[in-house]
C-alpha atoms as a PDB file:
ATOM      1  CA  UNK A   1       0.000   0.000   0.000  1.00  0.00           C
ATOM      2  CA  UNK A   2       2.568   2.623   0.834  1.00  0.00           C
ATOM      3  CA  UNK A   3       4.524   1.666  -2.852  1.00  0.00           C
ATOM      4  CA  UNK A   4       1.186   2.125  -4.288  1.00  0.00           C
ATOM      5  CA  UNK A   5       0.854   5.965  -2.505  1.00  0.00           C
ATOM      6  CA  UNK A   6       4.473   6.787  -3.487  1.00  0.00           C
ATOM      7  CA  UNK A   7       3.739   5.770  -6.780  1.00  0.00           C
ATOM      8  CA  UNK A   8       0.370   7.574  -7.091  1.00  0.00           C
ATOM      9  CA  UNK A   9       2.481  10.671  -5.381  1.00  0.00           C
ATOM     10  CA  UNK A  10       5.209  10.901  -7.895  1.00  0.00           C
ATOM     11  CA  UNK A  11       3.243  10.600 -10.834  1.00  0.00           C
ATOM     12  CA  UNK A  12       0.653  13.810  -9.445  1.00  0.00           C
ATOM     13  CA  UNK A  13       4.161  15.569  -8.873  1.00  0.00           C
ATOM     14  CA  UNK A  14       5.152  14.937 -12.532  1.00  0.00           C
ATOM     15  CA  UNK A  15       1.991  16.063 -14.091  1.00  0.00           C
ATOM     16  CA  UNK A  16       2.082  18.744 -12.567  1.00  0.00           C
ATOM     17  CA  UNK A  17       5.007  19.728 -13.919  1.00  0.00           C
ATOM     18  CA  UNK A  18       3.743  19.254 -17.590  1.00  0.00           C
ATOM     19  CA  UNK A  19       0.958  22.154 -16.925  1.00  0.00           C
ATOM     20  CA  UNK A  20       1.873  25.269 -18.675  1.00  0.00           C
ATOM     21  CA  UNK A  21       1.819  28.182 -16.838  1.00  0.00           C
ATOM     22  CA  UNK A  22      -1.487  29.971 -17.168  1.00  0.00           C
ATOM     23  CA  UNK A  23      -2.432  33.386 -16.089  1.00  0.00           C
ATOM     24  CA  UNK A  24      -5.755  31.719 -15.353  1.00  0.00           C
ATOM     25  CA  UNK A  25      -4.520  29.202 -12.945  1.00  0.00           C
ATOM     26  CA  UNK A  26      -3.323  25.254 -13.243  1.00  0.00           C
ATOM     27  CA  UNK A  27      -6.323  23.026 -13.571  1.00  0.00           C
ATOM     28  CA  UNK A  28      -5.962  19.432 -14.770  1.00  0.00           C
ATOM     29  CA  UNK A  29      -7.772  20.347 -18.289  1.00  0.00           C
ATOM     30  CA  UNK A  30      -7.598  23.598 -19.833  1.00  0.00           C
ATOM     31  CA  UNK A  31      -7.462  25.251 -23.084  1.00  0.00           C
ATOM     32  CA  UNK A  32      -7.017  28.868 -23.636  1.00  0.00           C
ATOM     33  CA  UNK A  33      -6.259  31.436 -26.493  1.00  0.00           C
ATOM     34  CA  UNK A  34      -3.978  34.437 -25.151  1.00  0.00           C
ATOM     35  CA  UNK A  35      -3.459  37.801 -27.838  1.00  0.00           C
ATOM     36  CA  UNK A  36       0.058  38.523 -27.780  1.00  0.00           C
ATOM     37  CA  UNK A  37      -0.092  41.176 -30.745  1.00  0.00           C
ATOM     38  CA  UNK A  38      -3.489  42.833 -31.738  1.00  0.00           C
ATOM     39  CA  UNK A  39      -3.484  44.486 -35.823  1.00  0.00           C
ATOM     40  CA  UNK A  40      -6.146  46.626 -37.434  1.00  0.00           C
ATOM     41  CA  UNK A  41      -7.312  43.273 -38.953  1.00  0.00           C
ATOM     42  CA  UNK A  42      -7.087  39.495 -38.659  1.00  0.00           C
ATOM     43  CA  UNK A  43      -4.950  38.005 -42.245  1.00  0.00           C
ATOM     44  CA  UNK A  44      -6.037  36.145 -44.790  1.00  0.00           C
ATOM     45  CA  UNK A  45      -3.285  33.469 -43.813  1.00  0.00           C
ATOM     46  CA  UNK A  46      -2.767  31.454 -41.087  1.00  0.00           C
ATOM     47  CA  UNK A  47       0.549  29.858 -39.968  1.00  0.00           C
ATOM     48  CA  UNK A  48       1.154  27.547 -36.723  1.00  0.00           C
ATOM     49  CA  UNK A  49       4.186  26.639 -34.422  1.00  0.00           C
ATOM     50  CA  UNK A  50       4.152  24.593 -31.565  1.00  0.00           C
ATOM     51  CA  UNK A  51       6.149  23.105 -28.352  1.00  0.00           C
ATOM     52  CA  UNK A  52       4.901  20.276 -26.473  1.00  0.00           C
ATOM     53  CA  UNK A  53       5.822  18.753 -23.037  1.00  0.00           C
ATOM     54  CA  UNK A  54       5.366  15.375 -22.299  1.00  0.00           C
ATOM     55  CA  UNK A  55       5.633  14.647 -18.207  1.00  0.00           C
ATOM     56  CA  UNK A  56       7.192  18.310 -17.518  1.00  0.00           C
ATOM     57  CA  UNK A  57      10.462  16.154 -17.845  1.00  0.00           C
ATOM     58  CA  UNK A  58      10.802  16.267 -22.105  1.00  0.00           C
ATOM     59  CA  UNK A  59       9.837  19.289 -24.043  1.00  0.00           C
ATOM     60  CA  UNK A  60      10.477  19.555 -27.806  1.00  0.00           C
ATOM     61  CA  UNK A  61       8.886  22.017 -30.472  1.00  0.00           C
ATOM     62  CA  UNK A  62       9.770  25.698 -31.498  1.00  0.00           C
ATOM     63  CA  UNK A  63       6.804  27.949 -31.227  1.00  0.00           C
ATOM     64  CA  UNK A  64       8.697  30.914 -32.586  1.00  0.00           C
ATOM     65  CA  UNK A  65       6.689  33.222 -34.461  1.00  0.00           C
ATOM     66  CA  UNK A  66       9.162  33.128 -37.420  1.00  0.00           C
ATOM     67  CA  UNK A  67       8.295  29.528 -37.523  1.00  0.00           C
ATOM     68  CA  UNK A  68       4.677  30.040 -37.512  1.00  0.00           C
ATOM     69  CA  UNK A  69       5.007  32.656 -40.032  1.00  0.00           C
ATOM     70  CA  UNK A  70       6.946  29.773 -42.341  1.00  0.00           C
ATOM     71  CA  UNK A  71       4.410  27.834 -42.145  1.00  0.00           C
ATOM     72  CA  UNK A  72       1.494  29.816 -43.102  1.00  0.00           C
ATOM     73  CA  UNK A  73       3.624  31.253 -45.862  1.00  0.00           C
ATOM     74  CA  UNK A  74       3.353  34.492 -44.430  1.00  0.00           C
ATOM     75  CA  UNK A  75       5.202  38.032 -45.040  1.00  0.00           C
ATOM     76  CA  UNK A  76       3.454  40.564 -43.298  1.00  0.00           C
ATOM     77  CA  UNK A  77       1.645  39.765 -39.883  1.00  0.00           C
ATOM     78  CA  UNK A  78      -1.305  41.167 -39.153  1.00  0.00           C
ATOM     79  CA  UNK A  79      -1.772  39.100 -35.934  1.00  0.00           C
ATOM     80  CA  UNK A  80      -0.334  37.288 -33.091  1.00  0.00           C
ATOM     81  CA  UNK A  81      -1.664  34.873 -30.604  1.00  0.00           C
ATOM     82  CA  UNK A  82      -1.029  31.877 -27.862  1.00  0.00           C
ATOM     83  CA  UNK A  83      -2.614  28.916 -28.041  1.00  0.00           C
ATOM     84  CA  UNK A  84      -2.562  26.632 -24.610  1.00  0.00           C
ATOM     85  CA  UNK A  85      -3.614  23.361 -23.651  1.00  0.00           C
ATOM     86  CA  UNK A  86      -2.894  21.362 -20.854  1.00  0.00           C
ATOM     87  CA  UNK A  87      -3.949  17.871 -19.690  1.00  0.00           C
ATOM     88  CA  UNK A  88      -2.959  16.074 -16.899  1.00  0.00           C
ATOM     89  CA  UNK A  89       0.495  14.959 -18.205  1.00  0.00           C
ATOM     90  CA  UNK A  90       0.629  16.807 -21.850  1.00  0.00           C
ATOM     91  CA  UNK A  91       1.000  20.713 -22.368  1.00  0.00           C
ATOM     92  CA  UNK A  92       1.244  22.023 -26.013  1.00  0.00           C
ATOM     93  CA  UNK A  93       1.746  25.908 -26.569  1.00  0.00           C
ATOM     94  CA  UNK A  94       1.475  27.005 -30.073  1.00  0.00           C
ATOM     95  CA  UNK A  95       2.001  30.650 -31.432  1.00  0.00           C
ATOM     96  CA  UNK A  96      -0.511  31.235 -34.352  1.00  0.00           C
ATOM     97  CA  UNK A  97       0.000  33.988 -36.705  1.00  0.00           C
ATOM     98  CA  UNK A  98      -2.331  35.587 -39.101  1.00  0.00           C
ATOM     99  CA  UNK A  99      -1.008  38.132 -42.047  1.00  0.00           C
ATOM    100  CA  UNK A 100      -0.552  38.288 -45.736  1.00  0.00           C
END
């Protein structure tokens, strides 16, 4: 019983560590969208870049917004926004750009 409780211990202390910081507080589930940058206008494109961490012991990704701007194809942005979701043991952050 008490391996079982150390067990069940370190694995709450680990996902824990996989929940991204939110200004809206850790929760076991959550998903929010955060503006970073605010234009006139949303873009006609859309590009996406994401980091995930798996445990809050691995983290791999780049969420740069030159990245995200690669992949929509994008050369002016218009926008710029956060994209967070957390589970229990998986966080993903993505930066999502909108332009032309």
């Amino acid at each position: 019983m008490k391996k079982l409780f150390l067990l069940l211990a370190a694995s709450a202390v680990l996902a824990a560590c996989a929940m991204p910081n939110l200004e809206t507080g850790a929760s076991m589930f959550s998903q929010t969208q955060q503006p970073m940058l605010v234009g006139s206008e949303r873009g006609t494109k859309i590009g996406r870049a994401c980091a995930k961490n798996y445990f809050g012991i691995y983290t791999e990704g780049d969420m740069s917004v030159a990245t995200a701007k690669r992949n929509g194809n994008i050369t002016k942005v218009a926008t710029v926004d956060k994209d967070v979701k957390g589970y229990l043991i998986f966080a993903e952050v993505c930066t999502v750009v909108t332009g032309y």
